[in-house]
C-alpha atoms as a PDB file:
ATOM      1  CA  UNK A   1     -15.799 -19.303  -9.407  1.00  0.00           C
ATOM      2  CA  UNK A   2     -14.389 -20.823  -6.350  1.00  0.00           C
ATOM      3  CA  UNK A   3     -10.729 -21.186  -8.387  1.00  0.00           C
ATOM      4  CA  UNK A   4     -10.714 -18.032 -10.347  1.00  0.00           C
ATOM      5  CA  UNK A   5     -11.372 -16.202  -6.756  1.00  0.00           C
ATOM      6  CA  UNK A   6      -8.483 -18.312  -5.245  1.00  0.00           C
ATOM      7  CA  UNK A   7      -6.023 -17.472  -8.768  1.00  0.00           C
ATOM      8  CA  UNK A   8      -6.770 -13.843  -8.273  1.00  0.00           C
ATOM      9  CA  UNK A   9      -6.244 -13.789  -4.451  1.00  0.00           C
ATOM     10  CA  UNK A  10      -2.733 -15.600  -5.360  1.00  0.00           C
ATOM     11  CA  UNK A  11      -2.194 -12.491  -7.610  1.00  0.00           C
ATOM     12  CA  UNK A  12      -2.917 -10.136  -5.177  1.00  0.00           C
ATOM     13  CA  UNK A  13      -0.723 -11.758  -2.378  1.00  0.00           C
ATOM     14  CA  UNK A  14       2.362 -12.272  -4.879  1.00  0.00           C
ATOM     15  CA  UNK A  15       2.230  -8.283  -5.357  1.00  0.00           C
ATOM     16  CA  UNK A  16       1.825  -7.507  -1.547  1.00  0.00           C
ATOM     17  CA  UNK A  17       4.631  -9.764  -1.205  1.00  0.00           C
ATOM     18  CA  UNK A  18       7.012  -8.548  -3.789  1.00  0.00           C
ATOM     19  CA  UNK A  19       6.377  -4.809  -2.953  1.00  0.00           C
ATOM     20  CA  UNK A  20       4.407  -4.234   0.011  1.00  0.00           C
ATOM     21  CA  UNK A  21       1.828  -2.726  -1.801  1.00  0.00           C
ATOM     22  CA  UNK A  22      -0.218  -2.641  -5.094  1.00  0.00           C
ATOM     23  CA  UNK A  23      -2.707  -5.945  -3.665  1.00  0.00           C
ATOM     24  CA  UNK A  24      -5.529  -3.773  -3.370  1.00  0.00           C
ATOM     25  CA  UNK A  25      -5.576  -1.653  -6.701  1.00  0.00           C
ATOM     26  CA  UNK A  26      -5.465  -5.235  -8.601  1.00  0.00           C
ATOM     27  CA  UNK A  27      -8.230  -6.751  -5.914  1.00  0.00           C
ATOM     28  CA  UNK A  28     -10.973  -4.236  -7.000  1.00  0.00           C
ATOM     29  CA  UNK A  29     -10.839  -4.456 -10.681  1.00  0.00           C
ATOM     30  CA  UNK A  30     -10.155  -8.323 -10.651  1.00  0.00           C
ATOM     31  CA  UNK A  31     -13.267  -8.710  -8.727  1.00  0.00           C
ATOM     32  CA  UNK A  32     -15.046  -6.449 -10.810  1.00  0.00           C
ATOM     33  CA  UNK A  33     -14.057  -7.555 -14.303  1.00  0.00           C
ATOM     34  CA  UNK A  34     -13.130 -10.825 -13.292  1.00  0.00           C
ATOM     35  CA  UNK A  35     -15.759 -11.879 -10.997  1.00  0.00           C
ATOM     36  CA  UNK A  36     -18.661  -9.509 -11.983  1.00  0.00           C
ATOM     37  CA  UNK A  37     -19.041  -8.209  -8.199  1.00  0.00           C
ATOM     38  CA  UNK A  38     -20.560  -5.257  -7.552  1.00  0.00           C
ATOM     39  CA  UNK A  39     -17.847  -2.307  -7.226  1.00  0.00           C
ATOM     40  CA  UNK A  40     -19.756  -1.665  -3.716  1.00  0.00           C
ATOM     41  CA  UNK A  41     -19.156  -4.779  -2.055  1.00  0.00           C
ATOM     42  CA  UNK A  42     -15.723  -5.436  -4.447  1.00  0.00           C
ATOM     43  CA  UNK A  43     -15.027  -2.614  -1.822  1.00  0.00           C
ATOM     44  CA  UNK A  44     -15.203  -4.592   1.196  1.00  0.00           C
ATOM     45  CA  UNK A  45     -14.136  -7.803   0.012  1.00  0.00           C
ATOM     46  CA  UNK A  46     -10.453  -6.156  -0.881  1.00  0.00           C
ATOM     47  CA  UNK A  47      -9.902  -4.449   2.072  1.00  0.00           C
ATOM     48  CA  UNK A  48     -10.794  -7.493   4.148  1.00  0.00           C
ATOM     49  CA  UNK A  49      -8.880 -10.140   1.872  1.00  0.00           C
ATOM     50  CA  UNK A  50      -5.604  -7.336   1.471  1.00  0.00           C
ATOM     51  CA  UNK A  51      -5.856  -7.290   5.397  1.00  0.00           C
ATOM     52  CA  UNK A  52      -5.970 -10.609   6.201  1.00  0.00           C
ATOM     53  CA  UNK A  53      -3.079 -11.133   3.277  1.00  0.00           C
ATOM     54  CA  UNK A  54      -1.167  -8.649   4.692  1.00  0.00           C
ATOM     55  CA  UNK A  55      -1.486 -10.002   8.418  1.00  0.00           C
ATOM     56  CA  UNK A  56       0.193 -13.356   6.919  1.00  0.00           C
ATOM     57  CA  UNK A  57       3.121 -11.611   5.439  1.00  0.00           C
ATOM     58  CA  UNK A  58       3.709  -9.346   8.546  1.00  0.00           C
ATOM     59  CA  UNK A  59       4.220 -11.844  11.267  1.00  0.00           C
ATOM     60  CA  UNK A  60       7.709 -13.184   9.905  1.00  0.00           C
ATOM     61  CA  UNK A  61       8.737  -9.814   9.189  1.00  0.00           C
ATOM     62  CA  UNK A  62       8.304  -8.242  12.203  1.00  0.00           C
ATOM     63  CA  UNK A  63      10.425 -11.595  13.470  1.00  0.00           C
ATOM     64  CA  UNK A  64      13.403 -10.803  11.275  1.00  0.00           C
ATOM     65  CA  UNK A  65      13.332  -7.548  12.472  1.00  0.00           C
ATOM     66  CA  UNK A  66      12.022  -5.965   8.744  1.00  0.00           C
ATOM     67  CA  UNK A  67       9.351  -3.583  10.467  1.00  0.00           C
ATOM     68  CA  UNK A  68       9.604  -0.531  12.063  1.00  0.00           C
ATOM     69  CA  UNK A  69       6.875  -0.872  14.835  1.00  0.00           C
ATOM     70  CA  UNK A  70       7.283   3.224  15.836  1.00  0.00           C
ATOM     71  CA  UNK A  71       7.131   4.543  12.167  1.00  0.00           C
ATOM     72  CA  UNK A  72       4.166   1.961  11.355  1.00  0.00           C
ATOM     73  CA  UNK A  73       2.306   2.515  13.681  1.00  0.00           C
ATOM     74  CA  UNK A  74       2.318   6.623  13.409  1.00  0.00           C
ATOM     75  CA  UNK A  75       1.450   5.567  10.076  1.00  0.00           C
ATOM     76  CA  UNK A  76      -1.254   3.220  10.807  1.00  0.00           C
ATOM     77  CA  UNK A  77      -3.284   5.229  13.219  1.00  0.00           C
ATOM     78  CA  UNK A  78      -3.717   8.501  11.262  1.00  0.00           C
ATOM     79  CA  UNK A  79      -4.365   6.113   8.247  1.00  0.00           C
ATOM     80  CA  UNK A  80      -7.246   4.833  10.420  1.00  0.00           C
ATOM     81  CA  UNK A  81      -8.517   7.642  10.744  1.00  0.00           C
ATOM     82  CA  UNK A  82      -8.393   8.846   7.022  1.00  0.00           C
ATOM     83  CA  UNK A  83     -10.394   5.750   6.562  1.00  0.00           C
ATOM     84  CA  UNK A  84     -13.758   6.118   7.367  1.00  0.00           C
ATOM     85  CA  UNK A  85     -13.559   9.671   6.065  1.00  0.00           C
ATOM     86  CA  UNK A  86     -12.790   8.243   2.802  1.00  0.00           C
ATOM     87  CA  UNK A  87     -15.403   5.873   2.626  1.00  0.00           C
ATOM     88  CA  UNK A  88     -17.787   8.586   3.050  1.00  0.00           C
ATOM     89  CA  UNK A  89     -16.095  10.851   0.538  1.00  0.00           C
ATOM     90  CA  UNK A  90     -16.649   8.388  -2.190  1.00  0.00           C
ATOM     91  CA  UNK A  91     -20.548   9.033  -1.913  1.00  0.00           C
ATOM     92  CA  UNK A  92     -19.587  12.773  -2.903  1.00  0.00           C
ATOM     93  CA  UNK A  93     -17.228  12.291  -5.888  1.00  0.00           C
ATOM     94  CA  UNK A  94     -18.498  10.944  -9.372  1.00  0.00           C
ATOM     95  CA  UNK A  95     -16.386   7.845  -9.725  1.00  0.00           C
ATOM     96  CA  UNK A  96     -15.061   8.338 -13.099  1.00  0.00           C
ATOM     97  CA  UNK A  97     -13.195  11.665 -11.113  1.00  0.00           C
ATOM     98  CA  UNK A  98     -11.644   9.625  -8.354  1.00  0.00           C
ATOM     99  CA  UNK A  99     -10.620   6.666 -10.475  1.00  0.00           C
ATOM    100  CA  UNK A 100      -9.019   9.698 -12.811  1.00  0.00           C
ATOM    101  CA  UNK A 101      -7.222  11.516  -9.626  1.00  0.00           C
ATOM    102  CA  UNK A 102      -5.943   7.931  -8.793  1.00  0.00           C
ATOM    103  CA  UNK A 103      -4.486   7.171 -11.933  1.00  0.00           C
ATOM    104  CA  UNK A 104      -2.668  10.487 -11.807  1.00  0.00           C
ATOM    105  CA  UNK A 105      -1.537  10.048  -8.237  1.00  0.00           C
ATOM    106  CA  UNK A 106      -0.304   6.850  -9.336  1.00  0.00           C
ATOM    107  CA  UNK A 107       2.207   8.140 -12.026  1.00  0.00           C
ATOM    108  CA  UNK A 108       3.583  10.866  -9.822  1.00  0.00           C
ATOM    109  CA  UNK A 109       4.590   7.847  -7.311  1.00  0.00           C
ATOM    110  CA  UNK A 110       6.039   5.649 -10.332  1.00  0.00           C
ATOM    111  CA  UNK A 111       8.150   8.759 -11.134  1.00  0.00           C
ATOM    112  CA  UNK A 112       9.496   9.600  -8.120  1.00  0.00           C
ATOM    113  CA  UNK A 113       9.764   5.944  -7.159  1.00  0.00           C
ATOM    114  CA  UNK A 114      11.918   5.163  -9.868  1.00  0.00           C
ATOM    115  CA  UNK A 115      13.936   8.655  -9.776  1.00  0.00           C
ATOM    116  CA  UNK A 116      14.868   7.641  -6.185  1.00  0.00           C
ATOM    117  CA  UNK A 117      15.699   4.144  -7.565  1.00  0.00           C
ATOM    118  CA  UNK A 118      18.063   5.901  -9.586  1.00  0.00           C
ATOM    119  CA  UNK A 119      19.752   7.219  -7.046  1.00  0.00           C
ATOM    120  CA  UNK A 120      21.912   4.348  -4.796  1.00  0.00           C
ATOM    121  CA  UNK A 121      22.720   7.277  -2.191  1.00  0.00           C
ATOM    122  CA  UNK A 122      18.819   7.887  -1.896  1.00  0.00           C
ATOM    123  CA  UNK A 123      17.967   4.535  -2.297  1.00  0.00           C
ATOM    124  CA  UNK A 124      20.213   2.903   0.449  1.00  0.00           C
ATOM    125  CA  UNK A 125      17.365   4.604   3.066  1.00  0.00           C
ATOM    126  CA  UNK A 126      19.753   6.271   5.283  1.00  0.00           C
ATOM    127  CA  UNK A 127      19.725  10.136   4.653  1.00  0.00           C
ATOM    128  CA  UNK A 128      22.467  12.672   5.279  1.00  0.00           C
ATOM    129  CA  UNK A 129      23.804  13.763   9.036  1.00  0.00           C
ATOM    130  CA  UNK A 130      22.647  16.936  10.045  1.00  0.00           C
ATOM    131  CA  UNK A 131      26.430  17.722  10.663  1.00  0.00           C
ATOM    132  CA  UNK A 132      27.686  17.087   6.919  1.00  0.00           C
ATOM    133  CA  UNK A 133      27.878  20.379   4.658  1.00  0.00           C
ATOM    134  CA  UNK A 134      25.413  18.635   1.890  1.00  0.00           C
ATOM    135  CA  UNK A 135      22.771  17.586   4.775  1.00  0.00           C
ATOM    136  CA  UNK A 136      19.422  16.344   3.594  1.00  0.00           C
ATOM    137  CA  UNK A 137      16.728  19.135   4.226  1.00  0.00           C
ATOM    138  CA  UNK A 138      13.833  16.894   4.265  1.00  0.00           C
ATOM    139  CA  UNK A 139      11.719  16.825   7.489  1.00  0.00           C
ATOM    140  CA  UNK A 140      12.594  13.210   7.896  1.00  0.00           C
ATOM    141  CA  UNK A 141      16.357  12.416   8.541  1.00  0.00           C
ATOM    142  CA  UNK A 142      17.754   9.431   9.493  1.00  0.00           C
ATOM    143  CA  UNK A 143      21.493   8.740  11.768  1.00  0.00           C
ATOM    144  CA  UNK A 144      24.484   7.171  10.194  1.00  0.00           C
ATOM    145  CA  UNK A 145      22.814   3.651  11.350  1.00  0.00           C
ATOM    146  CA  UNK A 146      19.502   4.007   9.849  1.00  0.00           C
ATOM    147  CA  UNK A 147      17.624   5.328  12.869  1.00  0.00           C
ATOM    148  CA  UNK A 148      14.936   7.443  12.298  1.00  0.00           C
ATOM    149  CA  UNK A 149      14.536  10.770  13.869  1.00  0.00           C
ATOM    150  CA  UNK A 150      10.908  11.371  14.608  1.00  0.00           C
ATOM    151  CA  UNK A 151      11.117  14.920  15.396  1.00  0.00           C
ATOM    152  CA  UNK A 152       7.646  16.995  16.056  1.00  0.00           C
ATOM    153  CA  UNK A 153       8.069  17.979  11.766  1.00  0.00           C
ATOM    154  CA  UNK A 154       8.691  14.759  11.114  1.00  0.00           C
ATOM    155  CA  UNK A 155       5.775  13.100  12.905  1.00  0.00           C
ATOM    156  CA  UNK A 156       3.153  15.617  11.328  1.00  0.00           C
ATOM    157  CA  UNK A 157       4.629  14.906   7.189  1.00  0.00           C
ATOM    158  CA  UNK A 158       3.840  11.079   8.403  1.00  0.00           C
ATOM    159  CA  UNK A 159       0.589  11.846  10.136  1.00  0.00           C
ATOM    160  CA  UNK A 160      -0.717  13.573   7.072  1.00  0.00           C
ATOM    161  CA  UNK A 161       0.703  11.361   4.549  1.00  0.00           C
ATOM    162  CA  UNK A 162      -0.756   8.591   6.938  1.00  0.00           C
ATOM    163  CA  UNK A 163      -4.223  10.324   6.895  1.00  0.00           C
ATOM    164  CA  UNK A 164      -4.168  10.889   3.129  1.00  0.00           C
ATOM    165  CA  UNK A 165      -3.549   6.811   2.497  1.00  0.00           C
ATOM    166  CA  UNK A 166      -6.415   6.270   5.077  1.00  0.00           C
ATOM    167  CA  UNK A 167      -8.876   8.445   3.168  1.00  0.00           C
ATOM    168  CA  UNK A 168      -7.667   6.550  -0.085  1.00  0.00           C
ATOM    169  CA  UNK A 169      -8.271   3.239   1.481  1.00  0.00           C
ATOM    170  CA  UNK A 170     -11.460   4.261   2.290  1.00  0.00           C
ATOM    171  CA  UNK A 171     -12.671   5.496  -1.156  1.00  0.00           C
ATOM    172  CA  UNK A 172     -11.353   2.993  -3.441  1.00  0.00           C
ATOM    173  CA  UNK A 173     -10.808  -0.245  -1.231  1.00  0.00           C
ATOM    174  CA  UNK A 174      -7.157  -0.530  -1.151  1.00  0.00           C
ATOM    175  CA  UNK A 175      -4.753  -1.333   1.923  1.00  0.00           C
ATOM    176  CA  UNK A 176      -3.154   2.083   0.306  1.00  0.00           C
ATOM    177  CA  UNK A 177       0.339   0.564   0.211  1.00  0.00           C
ATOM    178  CA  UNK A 178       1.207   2.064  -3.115  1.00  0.00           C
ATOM    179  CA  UNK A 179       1.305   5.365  -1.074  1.00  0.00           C
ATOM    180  CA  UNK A 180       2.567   3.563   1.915  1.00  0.00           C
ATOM    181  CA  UNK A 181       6.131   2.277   0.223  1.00  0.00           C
ATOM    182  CA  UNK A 182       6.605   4.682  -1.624  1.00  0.00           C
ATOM    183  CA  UNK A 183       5.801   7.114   1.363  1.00  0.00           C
ATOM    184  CA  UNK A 184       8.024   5.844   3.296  1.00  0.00           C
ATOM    185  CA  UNK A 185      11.046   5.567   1.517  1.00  0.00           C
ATOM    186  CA  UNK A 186      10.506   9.260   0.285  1.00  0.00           C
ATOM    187  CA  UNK A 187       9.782  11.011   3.135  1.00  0.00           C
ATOM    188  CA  UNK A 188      11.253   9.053   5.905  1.00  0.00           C
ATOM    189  CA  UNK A 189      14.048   7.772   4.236  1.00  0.00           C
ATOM    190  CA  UNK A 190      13.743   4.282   4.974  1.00  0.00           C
ATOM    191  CA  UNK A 191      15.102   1.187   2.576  1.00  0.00           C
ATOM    192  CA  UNK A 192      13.135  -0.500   0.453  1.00  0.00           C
ATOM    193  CA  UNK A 193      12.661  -3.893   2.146  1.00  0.00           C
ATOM    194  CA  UNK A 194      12.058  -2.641   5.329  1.00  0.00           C
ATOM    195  CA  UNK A 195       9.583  -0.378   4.032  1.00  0.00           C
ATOM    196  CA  UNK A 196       7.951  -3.068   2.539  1.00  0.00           C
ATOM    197  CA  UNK A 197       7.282  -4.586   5.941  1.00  0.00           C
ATOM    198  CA  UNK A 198       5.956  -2.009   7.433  1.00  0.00           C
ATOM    199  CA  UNK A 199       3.695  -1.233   4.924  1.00  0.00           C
ATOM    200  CA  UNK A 200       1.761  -4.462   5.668  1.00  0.00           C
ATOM    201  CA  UNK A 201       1.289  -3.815   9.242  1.00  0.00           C
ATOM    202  CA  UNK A 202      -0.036  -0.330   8.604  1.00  0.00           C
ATOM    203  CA  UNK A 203      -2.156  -2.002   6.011  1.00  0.00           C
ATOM    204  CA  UNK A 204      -3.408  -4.491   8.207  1.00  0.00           C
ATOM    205  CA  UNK A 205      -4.539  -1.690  10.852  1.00  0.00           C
ATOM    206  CA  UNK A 206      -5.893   0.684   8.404  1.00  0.00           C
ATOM    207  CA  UNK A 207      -7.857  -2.429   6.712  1.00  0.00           C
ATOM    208  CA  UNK A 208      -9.314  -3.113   9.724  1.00  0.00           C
ATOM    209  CA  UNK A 209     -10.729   0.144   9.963  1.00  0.00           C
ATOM    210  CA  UNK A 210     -11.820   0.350   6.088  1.00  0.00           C
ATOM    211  CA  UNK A 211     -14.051  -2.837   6.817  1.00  0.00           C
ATOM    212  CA  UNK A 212     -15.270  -2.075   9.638  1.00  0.00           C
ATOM    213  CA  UNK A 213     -16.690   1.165   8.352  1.00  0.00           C
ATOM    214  CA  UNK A 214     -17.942  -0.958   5.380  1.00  0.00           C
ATOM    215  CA  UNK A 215     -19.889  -2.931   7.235  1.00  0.00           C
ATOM    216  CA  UNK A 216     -21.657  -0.419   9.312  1.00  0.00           C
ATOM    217  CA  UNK A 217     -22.141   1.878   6.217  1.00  0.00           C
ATOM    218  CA  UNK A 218     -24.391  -1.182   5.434  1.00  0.00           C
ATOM    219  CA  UNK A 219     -22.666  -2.341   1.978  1.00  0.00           C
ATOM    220  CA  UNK A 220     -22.681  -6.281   1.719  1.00  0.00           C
ATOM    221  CA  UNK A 221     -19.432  -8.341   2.239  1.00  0.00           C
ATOM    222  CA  UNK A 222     -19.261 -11.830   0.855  1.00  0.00           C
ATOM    223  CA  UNK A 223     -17.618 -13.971   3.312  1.00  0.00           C
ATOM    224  CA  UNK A 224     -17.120 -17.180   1.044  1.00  0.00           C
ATOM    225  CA  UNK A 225     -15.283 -14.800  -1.684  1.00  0.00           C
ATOM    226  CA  UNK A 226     -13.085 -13.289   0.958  1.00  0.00           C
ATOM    227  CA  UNK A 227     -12.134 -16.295   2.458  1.00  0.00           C
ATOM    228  CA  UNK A 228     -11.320 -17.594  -1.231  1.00  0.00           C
ATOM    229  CA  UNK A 229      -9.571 -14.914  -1.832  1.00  0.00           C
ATOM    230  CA  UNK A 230      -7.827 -15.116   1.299  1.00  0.00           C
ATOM    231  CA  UNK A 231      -6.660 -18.610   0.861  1.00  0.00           C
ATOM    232  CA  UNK A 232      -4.845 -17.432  -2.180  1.00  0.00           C
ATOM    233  CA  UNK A 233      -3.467 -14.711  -0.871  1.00  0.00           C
ATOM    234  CA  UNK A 234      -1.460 -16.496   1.407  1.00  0.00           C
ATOM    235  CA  UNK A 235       0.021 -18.638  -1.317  1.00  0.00           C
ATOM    236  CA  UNK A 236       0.760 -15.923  -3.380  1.00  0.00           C
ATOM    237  CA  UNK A 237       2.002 -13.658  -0.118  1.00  0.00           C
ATOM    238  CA  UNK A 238       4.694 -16.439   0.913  1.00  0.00           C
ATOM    239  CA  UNK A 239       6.267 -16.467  -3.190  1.00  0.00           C
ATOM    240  CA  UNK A 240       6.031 -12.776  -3.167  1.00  0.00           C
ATOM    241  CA  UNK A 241       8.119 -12.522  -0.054  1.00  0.00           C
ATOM    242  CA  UNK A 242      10.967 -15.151  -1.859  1.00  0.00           C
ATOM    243  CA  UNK A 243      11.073 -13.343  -4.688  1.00  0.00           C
ATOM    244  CA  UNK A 244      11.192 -10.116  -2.865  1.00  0.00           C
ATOM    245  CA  UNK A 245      14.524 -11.251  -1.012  1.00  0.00           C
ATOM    246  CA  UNK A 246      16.433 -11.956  -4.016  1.00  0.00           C
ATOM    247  CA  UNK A 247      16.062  -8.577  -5.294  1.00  0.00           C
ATOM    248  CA  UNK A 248      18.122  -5.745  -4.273  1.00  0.00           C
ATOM    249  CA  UNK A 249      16.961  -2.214  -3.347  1.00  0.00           C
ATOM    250  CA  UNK A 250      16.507  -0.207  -6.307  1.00  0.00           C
ATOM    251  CA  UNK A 251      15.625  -3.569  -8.366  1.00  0.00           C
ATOM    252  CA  UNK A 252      12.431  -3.713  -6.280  1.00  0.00           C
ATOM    253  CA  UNK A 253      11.956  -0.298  -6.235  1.00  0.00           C
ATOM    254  CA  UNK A 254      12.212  -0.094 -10.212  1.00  0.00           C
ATOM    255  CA  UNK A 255      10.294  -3.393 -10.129  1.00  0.00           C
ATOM    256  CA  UNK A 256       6.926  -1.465  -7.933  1.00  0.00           C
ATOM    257  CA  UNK A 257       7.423   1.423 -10.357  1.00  0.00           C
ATOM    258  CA  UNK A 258       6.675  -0.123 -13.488  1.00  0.00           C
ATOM    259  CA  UNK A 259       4.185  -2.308 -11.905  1.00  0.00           C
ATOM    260  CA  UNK A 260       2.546   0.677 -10.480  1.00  0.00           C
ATOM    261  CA  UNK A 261       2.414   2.387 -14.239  1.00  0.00           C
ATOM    262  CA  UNK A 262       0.718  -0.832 -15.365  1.00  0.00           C
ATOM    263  CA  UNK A 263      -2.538  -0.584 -12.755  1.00  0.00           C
ATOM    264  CA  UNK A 264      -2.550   3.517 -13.061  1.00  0.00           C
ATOM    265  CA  UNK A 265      -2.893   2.856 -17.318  1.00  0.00           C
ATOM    266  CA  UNK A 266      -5.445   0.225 -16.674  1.00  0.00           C
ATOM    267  CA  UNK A 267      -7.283   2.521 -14.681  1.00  0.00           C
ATOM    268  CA  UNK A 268      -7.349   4.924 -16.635  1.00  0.00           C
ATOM    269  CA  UNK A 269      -8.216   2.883 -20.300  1.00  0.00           C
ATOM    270  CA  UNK A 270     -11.108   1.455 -18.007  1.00  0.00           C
ATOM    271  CA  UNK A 271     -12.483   4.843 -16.934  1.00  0.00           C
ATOM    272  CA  UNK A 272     -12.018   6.291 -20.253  1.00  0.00           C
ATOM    273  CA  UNK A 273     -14.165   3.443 -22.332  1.00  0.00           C
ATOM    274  CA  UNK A 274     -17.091   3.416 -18.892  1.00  0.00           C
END
């Protein structure tokens, strides 16, 4: 067990790396299927291994300059919020309904990931001067240089969107950066890569809080499997992040799509044959 736990946390670090996001929804069911864990404690150990994985891949990126602190951490603090709310939430809802709404959720963000992909204007992360004719509308609008503007509309779209990855974090044990990326680029506008940076600080913060609400819920968390799982991570975080440079834009945004598709259908096959 100790190198299948190691394999999968190199799987899960090679998709945080490559897209920022993603780590989490494979953690859970590789644990599960792959490890026979309980779902309970699978829980805990993802959030704790994503976080810690995440952490790794952060500190570079916030040296190159790849993460906006500001956005993130708006992000990051309604997120931690949304978390222990979650993790309370998924003691209401029968689990074959939330792993159904999560599938679904999932497809909507493939589409419009990949319909923004489409779009190099969209896709370059720097929206439309509120002086030019054809402006973008969207509460979030960036300057000509990529600056955000966090006006009072703006902050509240990323607070809630920030709340609703918490709450998902919470309920199914994810870092919630397949909202996160996707989130970001959509309604703030930002590009790709740097919105993959970000992502992993806000899912380091909102991890923290997912655990920690975890562990006082009472549900057990292996530390020997999270370490193991850790340890992999960081192998697979540092060839996710090489891989993730030689791609351009709407390549990795095409490339989170797809992969995104792939864990919403497994989710789905696996709830429908439960």
């Amino acid at each position: 067990m100790f190198g299948l736990a190691i394999l999968f946390g190199c799987i899960v670090g090679f998709a945080l790396g490559l897209t920022g996001g993603g780590g989490g929804v494979l953690a859970v069911p590789l644990l599960v299927y792959g490890m026979s864990i309980a779902p309970r404690e699978a829980v805990g150990i993802s959030l704790a291994a994503v976080g810690g994985t995440a952490f790794f891949g952060t500190v570079p990126r916030l040296i190159r300059g790849e993460v906006e602190i500001r956005t993130g951490l708006l992000f990051a603090i309604a997120g931690m919020l949304g978390a222990p709310l979650g993790t309370y939430l998924s003691t209401l809802i029968p689990e074959q309904v939330l792993l159904t709404m999560f599938a679904v959720l999932m497809l909507f963000v493939a589409f419009r990931m990949w319909s923004k992909a489409s779009n190099p204007k969209i896709a370059s992360g720097v929206c439309n001067s509120e002086t030019q004719v054809d402006r973008d509308r969207s509460a979030c609008q960036r300057d000509a240089d990529g600056t955000l503007r966090l006006t009072s509309r703006c902050a509240r779209l990323l607070v809630i969107v920030g709340l609703m990855t918490g709450v998902l974090s919470g309920m199914f044990g994810v870092g919630g950066g397949f909202v996160i990326v996707p989130a970001l680029v959509l309604f703030s506008g930002m590009a790709i890569h740097r919105a993959v940076g970000t992502s992993l600080l806000v899912i380091v913060l909102v991890s923290i809080s997912g655990v920690t609400s975890h562990v006082i819920s009472g549900n057990a968390l292996s530390l020997e499997t999270t370490v193991q799982f850790l340890l992999g991570g960081f192998a697979g975080m540092w060839l996710g992040g090489i891989v993730a440079k030689r791609l351009k834009g709407p390549t990795l945004q095409k490339t989170f799509s797809i992969a995104v598709v792939l864990i919403a259908l497994f989710v789905l096959i696996k709830s429908a044959v439960s």
